[in-house]
Protein backbone atom coordinates (compact mmCIF):
# COMPACT_ATOMS: atom_id res chain seq x y z
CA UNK A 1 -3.43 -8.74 -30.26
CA UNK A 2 -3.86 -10.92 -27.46
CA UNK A 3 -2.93 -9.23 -23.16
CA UNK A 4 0.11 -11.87 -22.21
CA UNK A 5 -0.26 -14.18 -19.15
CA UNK A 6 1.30 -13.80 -15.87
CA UNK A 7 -0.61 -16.42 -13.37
CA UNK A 8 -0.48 -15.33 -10.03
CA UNK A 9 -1.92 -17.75 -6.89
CA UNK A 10 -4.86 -16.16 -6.38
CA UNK A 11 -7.14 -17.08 -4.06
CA UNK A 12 -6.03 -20.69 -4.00
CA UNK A 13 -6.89 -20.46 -0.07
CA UNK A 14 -9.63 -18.95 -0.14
CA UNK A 15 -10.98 -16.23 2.35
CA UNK A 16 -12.29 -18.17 5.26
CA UNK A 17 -10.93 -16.61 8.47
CA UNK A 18 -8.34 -18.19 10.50
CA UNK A 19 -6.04 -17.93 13.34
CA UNK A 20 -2.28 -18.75 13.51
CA UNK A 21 0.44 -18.71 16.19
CA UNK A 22 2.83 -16.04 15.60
CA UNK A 23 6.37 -16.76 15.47
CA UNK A 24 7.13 -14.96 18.92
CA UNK A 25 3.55 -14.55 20.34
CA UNK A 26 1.50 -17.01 22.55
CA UNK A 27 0.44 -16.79 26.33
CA UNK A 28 3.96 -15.89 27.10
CA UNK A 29 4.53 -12.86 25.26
CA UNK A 30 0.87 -11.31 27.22
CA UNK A 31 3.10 -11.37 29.90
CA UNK A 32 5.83 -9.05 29.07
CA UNK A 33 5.05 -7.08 25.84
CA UNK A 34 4.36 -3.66 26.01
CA UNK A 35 3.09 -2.84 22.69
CA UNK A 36 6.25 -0.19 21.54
CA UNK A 37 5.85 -0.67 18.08
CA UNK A 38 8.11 1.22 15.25
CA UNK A 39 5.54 2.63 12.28
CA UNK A 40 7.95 3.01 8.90
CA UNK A 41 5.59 4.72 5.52
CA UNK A 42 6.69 5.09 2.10
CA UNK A 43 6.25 8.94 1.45
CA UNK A 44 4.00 11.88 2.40
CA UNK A 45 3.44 12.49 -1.35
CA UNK A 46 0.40 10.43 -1.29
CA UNK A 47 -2.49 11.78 0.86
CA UNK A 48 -3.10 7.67 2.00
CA UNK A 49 0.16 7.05 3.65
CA UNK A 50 -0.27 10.37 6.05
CA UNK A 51 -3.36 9.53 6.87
CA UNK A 52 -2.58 5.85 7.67
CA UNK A 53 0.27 6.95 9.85
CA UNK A 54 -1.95 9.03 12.03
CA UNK A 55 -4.78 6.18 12.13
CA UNK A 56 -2.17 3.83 13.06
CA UNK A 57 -0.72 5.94 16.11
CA UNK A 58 -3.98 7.04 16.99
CA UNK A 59 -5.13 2.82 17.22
CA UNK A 60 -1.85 2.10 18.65
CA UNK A 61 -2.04 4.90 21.83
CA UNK A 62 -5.72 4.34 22.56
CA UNK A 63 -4.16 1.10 24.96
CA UNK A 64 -1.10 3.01 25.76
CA UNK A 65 1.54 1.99 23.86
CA UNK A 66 4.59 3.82 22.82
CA UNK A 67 4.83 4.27 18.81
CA UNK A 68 7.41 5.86 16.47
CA UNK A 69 6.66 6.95 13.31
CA UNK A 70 8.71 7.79 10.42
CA UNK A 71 8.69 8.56 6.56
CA UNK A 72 11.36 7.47 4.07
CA UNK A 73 10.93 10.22 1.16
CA UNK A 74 10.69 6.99 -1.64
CA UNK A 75 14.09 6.87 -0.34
CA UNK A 76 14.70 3.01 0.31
CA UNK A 77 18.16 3.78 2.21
CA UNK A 78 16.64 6.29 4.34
CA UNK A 79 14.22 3.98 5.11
CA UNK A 80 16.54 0.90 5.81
CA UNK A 81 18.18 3.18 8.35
CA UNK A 82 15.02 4.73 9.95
CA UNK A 83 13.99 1.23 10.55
CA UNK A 84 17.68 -0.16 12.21
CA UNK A 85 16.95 3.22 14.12
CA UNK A 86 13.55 1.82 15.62
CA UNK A 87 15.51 -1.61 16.60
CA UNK A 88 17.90 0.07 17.81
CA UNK A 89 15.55 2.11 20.42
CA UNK A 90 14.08 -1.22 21.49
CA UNK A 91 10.85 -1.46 19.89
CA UNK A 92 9.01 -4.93 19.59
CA UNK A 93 6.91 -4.71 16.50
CA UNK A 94 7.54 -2.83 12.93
CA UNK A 95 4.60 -2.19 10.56
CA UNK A 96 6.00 -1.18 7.67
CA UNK A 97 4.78 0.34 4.14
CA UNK A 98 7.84 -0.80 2.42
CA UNK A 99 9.40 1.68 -0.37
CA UNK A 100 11.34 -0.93 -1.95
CA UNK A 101 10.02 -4.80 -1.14
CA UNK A 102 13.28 -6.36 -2.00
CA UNK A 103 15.76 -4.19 0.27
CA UNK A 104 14.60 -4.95 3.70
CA UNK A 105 16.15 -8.46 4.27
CA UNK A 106 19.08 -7.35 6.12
CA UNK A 107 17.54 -5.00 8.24
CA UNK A 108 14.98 -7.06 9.00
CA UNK A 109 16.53 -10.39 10.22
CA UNK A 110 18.84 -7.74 12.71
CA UNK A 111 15.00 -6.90 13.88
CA UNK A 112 14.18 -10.81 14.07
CA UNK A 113 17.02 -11.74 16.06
CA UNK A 114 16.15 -8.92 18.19
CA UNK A 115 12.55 -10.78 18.61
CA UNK A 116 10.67 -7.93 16.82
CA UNK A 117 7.59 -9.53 15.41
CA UNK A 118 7.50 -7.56 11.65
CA UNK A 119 4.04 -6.85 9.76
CA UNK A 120 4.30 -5.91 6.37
CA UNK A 121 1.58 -3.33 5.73
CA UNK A 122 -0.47 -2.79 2.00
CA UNK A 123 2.99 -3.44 0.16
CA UNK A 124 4.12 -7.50 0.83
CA UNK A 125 7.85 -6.99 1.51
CA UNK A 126 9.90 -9.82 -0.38
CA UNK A 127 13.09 -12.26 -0.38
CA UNK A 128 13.01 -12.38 3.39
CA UNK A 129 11.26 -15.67 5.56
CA UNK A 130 11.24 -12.57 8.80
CA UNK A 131 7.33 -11.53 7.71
CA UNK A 132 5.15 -12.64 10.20
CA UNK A 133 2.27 -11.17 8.88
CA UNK A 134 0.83 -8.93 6.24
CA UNK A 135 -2.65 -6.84 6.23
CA UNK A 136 -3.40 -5.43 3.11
CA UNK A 137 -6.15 -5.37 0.92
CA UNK A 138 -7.76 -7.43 -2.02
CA UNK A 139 -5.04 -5.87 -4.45
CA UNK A 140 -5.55 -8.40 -7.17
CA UNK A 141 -9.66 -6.90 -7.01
CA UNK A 142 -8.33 -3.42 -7.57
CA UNK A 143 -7.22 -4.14 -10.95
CA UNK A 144 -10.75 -5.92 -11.66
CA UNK A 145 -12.92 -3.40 -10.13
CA UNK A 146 -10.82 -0.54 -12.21
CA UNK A 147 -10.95 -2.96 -15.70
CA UNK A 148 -15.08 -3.57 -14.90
CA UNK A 149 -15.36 0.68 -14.81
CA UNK A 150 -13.62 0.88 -17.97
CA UNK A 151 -15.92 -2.03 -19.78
CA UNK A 152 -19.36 -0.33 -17.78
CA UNK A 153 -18.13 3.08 -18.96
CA UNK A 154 -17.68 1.91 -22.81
CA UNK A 155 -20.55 -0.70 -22.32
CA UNK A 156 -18.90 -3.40 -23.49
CA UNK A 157 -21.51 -6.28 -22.14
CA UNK A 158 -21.28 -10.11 -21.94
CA UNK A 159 -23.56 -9.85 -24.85
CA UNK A 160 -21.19 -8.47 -26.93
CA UNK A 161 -20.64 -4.50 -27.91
CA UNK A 162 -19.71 -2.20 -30.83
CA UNK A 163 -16.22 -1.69 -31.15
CA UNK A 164 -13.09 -1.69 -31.36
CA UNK A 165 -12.23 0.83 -28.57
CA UNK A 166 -8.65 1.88 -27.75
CA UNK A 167 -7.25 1.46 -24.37
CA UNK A 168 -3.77 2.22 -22.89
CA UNK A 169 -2.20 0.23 -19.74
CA UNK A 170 -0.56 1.87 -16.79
CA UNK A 171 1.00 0.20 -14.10
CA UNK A 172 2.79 1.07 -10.89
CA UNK A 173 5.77 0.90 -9.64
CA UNK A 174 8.08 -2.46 -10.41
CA UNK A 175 9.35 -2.58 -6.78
CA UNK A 176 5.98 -2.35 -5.52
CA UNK A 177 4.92 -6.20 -5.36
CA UNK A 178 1.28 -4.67 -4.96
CA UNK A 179 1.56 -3.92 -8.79
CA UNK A 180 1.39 -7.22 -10.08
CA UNK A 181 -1.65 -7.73 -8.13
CA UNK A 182 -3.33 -4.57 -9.76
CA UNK A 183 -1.72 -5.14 -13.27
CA UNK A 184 -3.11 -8.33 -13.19
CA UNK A 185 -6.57 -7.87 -11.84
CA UNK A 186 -6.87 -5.57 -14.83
CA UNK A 187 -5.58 -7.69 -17.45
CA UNK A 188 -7.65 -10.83 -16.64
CA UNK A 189 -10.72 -8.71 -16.76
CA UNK A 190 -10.27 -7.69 -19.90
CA UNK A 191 -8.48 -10.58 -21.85
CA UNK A 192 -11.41 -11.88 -22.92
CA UNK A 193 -12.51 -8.60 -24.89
CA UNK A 194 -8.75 -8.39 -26.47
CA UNK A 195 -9.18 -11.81 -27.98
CA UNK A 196 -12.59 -10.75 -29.23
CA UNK A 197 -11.23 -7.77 -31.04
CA UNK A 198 -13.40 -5.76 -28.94
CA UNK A 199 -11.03 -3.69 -27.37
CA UNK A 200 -7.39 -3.25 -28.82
CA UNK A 201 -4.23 -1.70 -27.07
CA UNK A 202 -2.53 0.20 -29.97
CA UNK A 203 0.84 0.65 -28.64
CA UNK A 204 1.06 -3.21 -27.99
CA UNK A 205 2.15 -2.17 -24.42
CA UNK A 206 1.56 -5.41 -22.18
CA UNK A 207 3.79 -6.17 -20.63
CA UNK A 208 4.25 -4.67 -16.31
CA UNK A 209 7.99 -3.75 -17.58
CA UNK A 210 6.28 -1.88 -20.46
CA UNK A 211 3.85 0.09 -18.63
CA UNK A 212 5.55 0.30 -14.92
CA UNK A 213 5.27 4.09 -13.86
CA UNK A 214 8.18 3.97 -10.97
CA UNK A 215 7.62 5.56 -7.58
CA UNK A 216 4.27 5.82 -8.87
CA UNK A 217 5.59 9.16 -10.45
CA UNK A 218 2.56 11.48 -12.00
CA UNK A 219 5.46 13.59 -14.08
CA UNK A 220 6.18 9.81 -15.19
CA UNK A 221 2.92 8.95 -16.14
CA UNK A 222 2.91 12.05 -17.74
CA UNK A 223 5.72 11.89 -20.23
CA UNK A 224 4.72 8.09 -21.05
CA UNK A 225 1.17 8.91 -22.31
CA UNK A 226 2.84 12.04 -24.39
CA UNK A 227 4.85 9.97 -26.06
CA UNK A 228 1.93 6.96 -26.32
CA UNK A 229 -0.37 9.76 -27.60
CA UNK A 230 2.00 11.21 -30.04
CA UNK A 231 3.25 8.08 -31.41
CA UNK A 232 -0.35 6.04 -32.05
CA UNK A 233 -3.32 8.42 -31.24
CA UNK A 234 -2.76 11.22 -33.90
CA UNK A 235 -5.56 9.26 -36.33
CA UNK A 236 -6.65 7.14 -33.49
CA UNK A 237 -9.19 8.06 -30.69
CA UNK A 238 -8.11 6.92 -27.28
CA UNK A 239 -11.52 5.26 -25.57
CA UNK A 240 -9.90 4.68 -22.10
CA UNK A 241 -6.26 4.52 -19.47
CA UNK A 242 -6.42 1.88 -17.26
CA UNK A 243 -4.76 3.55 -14.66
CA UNK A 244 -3.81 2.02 -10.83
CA UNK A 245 -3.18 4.81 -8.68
CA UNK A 246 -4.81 8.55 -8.44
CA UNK A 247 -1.30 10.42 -9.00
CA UNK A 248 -0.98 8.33 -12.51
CA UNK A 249 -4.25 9.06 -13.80
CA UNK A 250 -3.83 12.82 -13.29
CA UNK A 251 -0.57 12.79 -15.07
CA UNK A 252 -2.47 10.66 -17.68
CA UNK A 253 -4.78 13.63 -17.69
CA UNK A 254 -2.34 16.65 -18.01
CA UNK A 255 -0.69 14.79 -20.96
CA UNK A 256 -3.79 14.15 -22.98
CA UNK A 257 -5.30 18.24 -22.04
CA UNK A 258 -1.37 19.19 -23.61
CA UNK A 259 -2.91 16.86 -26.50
CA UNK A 260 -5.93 19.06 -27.04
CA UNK A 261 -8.53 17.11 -25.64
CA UNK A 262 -11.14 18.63 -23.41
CA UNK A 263 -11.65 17.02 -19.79
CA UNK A 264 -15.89 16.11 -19.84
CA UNK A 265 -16.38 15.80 -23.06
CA UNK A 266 -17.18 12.74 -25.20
CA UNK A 267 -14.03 13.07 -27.05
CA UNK A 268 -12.33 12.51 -23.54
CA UNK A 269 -11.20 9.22 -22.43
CA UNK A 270 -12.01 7.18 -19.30
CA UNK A 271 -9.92 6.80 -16.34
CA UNK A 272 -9.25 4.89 -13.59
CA UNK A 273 -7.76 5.15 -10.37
CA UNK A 274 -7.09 4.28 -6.91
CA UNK A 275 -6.19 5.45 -3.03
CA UNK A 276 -9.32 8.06 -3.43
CA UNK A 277 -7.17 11.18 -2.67
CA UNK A 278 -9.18 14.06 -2.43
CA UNK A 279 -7.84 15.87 -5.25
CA UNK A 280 -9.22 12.73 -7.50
CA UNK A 281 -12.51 12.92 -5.78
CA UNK A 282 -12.73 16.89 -7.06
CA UNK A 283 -11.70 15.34 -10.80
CA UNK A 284 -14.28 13.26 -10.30
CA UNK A 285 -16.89 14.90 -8.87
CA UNK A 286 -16.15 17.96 -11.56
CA UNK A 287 -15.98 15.67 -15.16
CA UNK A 288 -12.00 17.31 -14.73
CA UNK A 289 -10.95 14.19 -16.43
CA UNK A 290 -10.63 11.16 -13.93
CA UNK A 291 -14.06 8.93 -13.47
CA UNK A 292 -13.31 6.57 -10.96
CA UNK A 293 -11.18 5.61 -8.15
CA UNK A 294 -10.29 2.51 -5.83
CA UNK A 295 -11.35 3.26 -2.26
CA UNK A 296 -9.02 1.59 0.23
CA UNK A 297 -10.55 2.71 3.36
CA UNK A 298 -7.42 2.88 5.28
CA UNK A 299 -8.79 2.94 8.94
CA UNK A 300 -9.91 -0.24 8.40
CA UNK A 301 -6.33 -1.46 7.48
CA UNK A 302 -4.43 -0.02 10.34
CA UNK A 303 -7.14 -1.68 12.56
CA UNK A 304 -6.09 -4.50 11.16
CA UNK A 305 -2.24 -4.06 11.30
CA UNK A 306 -3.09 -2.72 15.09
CA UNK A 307 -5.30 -5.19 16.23
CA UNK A 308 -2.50 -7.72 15.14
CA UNK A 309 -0.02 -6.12 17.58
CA UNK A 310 -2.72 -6.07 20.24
CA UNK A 311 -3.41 -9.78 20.31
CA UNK A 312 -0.31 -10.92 20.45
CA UNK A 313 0.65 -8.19 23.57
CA UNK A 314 -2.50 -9.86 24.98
CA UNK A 315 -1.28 -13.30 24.36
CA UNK A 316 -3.39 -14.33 21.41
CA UNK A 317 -3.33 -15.07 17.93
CA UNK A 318 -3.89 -12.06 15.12
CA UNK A 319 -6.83 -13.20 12.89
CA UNK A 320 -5.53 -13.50 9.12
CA UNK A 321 -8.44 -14.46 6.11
CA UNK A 322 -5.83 -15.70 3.74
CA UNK A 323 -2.88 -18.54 3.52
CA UNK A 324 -2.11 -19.33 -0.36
CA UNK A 325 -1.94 -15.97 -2.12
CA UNK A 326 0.71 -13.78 -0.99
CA UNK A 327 4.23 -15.92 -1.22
CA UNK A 328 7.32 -13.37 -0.76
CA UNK A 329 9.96 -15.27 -2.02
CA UNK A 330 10.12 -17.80 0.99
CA UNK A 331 6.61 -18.73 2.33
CA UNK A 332 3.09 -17.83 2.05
CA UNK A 333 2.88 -15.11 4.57
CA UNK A 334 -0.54 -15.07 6.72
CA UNK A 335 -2.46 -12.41 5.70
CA UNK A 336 -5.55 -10.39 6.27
CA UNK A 337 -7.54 -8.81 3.24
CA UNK A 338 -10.17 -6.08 3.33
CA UNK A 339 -12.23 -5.87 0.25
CA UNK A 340 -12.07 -2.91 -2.22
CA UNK A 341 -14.75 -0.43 -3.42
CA UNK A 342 -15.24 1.26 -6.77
CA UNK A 343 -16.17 5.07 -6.63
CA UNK A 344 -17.13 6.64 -9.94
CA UNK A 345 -19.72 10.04 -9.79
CA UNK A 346 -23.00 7.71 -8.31
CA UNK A 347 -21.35 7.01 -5.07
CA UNK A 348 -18.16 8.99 -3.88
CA UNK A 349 -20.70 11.26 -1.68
CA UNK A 350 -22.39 7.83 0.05
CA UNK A 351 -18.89 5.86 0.66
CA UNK A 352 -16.43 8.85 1.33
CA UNK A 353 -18.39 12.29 3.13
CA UNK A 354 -21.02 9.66 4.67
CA UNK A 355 -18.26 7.27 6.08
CA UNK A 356 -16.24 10.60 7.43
CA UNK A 357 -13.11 9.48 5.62
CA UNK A 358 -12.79 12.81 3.68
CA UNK A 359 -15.07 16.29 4.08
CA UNK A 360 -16.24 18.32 1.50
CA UNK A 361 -13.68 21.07 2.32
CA UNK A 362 -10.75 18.54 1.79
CA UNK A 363 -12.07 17.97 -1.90
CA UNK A 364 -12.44 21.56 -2.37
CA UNK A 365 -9.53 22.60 -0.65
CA UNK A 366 -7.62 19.82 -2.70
CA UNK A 367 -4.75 21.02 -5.19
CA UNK A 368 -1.84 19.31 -7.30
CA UNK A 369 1.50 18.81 -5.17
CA UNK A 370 3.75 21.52 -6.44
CA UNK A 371 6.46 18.33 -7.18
CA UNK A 372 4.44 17.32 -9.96
């Protein structure tokens, strides 16, 4: 059973660093900007996009501009409108985690011809040429740092390994364009070990439509690997759940302790993840089940997506790493990519207390949303 093929353009620019004009910036707009910049995030049901938000004003007020933050609820209509409602109030940038990529073309070309320069932020927002700019991450290195855990963890080798191990596929959700980028991080990674025999995929799930989880839903992820356990795992022992996002994997992880298995034992599978939310970290850090994460450290990103407004209220040009990988639907929108890191049970101590980005009391402190 061979992983199917998807090619994405990945990379095909490079990652040298370079400078472009933005579509309303240059010497003139030094002059008269003030920085008011509208701040639009997905949800508050991910500890990430709270965090972000406050990094972002924090970044944004430390020259004195005027900010407005909002969050949509994974409600794309409320979040159509809370942006119009920024335009509307006058401000001159958006940075905006987009709930749904594909709805924001009206909106946003009312914000264009209002000369608000838009930066998409983590999530590429689609079908519309009014991006100026997205910051984001290396989201196509996500899936391959979470596929190169699972292969460590099982030690599969270049050499070769014993085998066949059983994985399942998760991916996020289908109007996230960041899933593709995850999906097919993972897949590529692993291809070669499919074809091999070495590792097999059971349900025959390969497909992103197969194996979306929408709104990145845990209860989602939950019922899915019921019914994958249920259906192909009842004389079959599951070896590992590629998994994209935190909130999955511990859905993943109630559905397979509901199956009997025991969360740190051998018999338990391996798991991957991503965002680093502190409740992960404890799963983590505890053998509860989950074994590694994706760390996104997201003060670096909304230095990024801050830094872009400042240059261009002081005249100059945002600095973007990337041309050729991130098309929306109408160009290849300038971009700036921070680089990923794996956290498993060696490191989560060294990259996450010792960098400050989470304390030991949010880990232990950390508990399930009660929406799960």
């Amino acid at each position: 059973m061979h992983l199917s093929r998807r090619r994405l353009l990945h990379g095909s620019a490079g990652m040298a660093a370079v400078t472009l004009a933005g579509c309303s910036g240059g010497e003139e707009s030094g002059s008269s900007l003030t920085g008011f910049t509208g701040i639009a995030m997905p949800t508050k049901t991910s500890d990430r996009w709270v965090i972000e938000g406050g990094f972002l004003e924090d970044q944004l007020h430390e020259p004195g501009y005027e900010t407005i933050l909002e969050y949509g609820d994974d409600d794309p209509e409320k979040q159509i409108s809370q942006i119009q409602g920024m335009v509307d109030q006058g401000v001159e940038f958006l940075i905006i985690g987009a709930i749904d990529n594909r709805s924001l073309g009206e909106v946003l070309a009312h914000a264009k011809d209002k000369g608000v320069m838009i930066i998409s932020y983590d999530r590429l927002i689609l079908d519309t040429p009014d991006v100026d700019y997205y910051a984001s991450f290396d989201n196509y290195q996500v899936g391959v740092l979470q596929a190169k855990h699972i292969l460590d963890r099982l030690g599969i080798s270049e050499d070769g390994a014993e085998g066949p191990f059983n994985v399942e596929i998760f991916s996020g959700s289908s109007d996230d364009s960041n899933s593709q980028y995850f999906f097919q991080g993972g897949l590529d990674t692993l291809e070669r070990y499919t074809y091999s025999g070495i590792i097999r995929i059971p349900s025959e799930q390969t497909e992103q439509e197969q194996t979306a989880t929408e709104r990145w839903s845990g209860p989602l992820a939950m019922e899915r690997m019921a019914g994958l356990l249920d259906e192909f795992y009842e004389d079959r022992h599951l070896d590992a759940v590629l998994s994209p996002y935190d909130g999955i994997s511990r859905g993943v992880i109630r559905a397979l302790e509901d199956f009997g298995l025991v969360p740190g034992t051998d018999e338990f599978p391996v798991i991957t993840g991503q965002d680093a939310e502190a409740l992960s970290i404890k799963f983590i850090r505890d053998d509860l089940g989950q074994t590694q994460t994706v760390f996104k450290d997201t003060r670096d990103l909304a230095a990024v997506a801050s830094g872009m407004v400042k240059s261009i209220v002081n005249g100059d040009d945002p600095e973007v790493n990337d041309l050729g990988t991130y098309n929306n639907g109408f160009k290849f929108v300038p971009s700036y990519l921070l680089e990923p890191v794996s956290i498993d049970k060696n490191n989560w101590e060294e990259e996450l207390i010792g960098s400050e980005y989470l304390t030991m009391e949010d880990i232990d402190n950390a508990v399930e949303p009660q929406d799960f």
